[in-house]
C-alpha atoms as a PDB file:
ATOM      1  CA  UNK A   1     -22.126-151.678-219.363  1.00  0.00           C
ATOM      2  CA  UNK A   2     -24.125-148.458-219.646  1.00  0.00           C
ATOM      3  CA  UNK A   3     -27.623-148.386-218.590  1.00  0.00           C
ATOM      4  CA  UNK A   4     -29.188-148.139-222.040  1.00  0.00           C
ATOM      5  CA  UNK A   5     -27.581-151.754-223.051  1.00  0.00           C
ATOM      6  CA  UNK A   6     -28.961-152.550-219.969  1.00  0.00           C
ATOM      7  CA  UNK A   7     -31.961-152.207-220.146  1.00  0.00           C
ATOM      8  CA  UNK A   8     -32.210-153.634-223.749  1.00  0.00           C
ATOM      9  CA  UNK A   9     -30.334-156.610-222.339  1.00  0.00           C
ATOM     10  CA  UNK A  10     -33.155-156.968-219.379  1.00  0.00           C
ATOM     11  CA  UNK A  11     -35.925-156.263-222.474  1.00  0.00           C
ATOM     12  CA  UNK A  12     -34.409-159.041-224.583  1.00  0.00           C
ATOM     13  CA  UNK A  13     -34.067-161.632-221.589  1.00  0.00           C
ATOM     14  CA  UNK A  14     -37.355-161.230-220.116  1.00  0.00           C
ATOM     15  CA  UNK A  15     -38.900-161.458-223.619  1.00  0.00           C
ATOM     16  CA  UNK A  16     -37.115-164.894-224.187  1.00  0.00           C
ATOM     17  CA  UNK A  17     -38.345-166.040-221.022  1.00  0.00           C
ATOM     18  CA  UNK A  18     -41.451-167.329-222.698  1.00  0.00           C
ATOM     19  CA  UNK A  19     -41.031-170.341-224.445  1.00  0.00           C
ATOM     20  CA  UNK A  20     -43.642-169.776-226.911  1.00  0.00           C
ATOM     21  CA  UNK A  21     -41.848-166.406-227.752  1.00  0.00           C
ATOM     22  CA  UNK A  22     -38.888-168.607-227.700  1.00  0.00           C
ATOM     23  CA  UNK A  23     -40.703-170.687-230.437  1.00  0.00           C
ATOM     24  CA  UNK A  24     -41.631-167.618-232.735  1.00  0.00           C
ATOM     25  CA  UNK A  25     -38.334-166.753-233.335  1.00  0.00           C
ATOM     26  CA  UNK A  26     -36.733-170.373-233.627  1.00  0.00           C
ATOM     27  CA  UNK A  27     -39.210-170.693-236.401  1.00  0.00           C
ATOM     28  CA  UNK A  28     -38.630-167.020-237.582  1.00  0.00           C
ATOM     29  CA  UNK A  29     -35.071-168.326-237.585  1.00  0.00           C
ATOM     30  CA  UNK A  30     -35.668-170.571-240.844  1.00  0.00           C
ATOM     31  CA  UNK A  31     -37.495-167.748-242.397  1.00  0.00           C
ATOM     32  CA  UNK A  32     -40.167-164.939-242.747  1.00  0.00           C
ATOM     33  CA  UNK A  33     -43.620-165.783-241.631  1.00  0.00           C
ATOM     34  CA  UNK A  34     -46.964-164.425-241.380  1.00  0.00           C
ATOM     35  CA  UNK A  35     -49.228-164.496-237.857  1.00  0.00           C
ATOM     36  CA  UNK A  36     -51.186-167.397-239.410  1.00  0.00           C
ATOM     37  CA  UNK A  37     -48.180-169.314-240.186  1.00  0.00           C
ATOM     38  CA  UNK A  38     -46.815-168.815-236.846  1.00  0.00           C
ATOM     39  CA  UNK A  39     -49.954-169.767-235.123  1.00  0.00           C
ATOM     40  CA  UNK A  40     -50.420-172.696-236.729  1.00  0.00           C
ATOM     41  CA  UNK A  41     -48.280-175.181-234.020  1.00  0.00           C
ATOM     42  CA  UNK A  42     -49.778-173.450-231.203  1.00  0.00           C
ATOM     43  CA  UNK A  43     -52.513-174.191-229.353  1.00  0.00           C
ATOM     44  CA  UNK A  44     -53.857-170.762-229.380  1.00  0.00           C
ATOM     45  CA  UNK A  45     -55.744-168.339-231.002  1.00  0.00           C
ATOM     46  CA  UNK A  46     -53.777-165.954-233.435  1.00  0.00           C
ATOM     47  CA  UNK A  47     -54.739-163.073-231.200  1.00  0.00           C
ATOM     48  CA  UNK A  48     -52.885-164.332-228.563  1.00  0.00           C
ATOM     49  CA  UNK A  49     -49.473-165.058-231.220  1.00  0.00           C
ATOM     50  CA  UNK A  50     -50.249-161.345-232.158  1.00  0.00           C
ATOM     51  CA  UNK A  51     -49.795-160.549-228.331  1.00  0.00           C
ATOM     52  CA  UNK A  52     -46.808-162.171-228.363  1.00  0.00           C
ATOM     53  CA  UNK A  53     -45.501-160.628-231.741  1.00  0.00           C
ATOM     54  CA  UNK A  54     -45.981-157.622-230.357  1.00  0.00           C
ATOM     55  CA  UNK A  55     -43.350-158.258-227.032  1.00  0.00           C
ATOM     56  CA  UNK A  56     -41.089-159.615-229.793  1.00  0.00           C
ATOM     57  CA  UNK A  57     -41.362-156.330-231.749  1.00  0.00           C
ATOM     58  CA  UNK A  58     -41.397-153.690-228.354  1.00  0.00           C
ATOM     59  CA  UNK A  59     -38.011-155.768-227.787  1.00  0.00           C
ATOM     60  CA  UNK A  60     -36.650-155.116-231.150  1.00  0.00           C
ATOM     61  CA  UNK A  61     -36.451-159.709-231.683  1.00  0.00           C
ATOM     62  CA  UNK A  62     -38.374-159.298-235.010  1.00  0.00           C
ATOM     63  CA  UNK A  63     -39.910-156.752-237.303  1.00  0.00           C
ATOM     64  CA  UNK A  64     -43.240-157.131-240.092  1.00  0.00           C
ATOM     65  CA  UNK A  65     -42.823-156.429-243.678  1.00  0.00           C
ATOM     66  CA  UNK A  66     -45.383-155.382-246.127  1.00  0.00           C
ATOM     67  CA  UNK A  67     -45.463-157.880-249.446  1.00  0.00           C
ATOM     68  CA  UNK A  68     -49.230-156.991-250.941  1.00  0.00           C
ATOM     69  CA  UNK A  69     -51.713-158.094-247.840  1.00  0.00           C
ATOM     70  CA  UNK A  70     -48.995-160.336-246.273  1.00  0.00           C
ATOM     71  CA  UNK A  71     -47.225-158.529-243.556  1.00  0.00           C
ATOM     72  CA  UNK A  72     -44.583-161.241-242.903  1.00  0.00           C
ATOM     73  CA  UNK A  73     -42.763-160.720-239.591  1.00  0.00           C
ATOM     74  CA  UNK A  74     -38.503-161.656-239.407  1.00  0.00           C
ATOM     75  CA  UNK A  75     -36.223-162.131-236.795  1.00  0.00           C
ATOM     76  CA  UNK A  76     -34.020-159.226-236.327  1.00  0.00           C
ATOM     77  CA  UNK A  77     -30.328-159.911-235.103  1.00  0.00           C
ATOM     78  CA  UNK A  78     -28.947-157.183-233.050  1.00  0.00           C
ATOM     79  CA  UNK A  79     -31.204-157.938-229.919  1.00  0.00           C
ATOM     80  CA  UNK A  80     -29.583-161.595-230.161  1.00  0.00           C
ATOM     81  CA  UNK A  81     -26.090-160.191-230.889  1.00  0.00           C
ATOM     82  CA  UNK A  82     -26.049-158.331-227.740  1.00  0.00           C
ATOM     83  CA  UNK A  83     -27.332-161.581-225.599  1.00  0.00           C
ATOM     84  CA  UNK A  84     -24.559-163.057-227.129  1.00  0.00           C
ATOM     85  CA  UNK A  85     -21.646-160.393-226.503  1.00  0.00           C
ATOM     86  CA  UNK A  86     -22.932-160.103-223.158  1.00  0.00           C
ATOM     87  CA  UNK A  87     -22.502-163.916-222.679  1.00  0.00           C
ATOM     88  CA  UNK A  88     -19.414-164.034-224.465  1.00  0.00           C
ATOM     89  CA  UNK A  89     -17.710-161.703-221.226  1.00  0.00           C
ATOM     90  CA  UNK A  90     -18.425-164.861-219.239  1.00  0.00           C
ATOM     91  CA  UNK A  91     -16.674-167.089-221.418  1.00  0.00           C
ATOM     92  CA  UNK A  92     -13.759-167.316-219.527  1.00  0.00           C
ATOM     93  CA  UNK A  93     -14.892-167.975-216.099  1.00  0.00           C
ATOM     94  CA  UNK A  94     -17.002-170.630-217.656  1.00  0.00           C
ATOM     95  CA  UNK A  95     -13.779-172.733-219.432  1.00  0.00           C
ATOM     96  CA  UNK A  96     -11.492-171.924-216.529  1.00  0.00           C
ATOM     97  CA  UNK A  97     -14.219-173.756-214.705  1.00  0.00           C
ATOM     98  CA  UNK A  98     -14.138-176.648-217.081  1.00  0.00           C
ATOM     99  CA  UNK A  99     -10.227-176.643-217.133  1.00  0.00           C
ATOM    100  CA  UNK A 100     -10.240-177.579-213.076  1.00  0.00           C
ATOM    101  CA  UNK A 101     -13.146-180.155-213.532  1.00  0.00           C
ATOM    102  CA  UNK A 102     -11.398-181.414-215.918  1.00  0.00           C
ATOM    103  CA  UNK A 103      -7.821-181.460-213.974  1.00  0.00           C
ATOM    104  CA  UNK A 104      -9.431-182.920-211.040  1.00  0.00           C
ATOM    105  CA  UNK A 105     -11.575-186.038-212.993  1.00  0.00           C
ATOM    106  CA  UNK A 106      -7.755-186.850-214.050  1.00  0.00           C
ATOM    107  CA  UNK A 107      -6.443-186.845-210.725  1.00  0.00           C
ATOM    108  CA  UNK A 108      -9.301-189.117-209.850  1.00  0.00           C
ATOM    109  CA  UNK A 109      -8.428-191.125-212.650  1.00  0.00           C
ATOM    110  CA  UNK A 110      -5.127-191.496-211.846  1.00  0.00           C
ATOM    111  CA  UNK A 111      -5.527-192.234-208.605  1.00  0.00           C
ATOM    112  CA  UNK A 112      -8.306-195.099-209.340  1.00  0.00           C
ATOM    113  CA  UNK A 113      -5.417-196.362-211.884  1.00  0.00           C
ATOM    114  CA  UNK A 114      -2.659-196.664-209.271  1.00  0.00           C
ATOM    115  CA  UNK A 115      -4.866-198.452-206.821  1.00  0.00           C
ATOM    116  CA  UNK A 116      -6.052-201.013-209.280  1.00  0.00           C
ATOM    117  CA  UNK A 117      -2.830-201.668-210.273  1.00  0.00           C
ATOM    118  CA  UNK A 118      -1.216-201.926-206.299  1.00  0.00           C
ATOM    119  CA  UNK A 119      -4.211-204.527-206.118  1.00  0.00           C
ATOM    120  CA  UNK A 120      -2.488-207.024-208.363  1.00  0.00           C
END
């Protein structure tokens, strides 16, 4: 991975480490809103949902449009897309992980099997 993707990868996690950023875009995720509309489940002023558009925005999560005087903000995808290639190179490791669980819990089963039945 070259150090640019890098460091939009480490921009992108550490800006989803919030869970009220987290929040924003889930909502974003239904459609475009404006910073009252995103403020509205918070407990929190809209200055401090501004502070947090703007980390979304620096991190490339969501951009604001311009319809008359709304300036609706929307979730952008490529930020996400590249959280998800990244995690997609670890798909492997993950099911290969799942495949021996998985082996094992039937050997356990098996074995559980053939004692209840020598108990007859």
């Amino acid at each position: 991975m070259n150090n640019m993707a890098s460091n939009s990868l480490d921009l992108t996690f550490a800006t989803l480490a919030d869970p009220t950023r987290r929040a924003i875009l889930a909502r974003l995720a239904s459609g475009e809103a404006t910073v009252k509309e995103l403020a509205e489940p918070f407990d929190m002023s809209q200055a401090a949902i501004s502070k947090h558009l703007k980390v979304l925005e620096r991190a490339g999560l969501i951009s604001s449009g311009q319809d008359a005087q709304r300036r609706p903000r929307r979730i952008e995808a490529k930020p996400l897309a590249e959280v998800a290639d990244y995690l997609e190179e670890y798909r492997g490791f993950w099911e290969a992980g799942f495949q021996r669980l998985d082996a094992y819990l039937q050997q356990l089963q098996a074995t559980n099997d053939s004692k209840e039945g020598s108990d007859d």
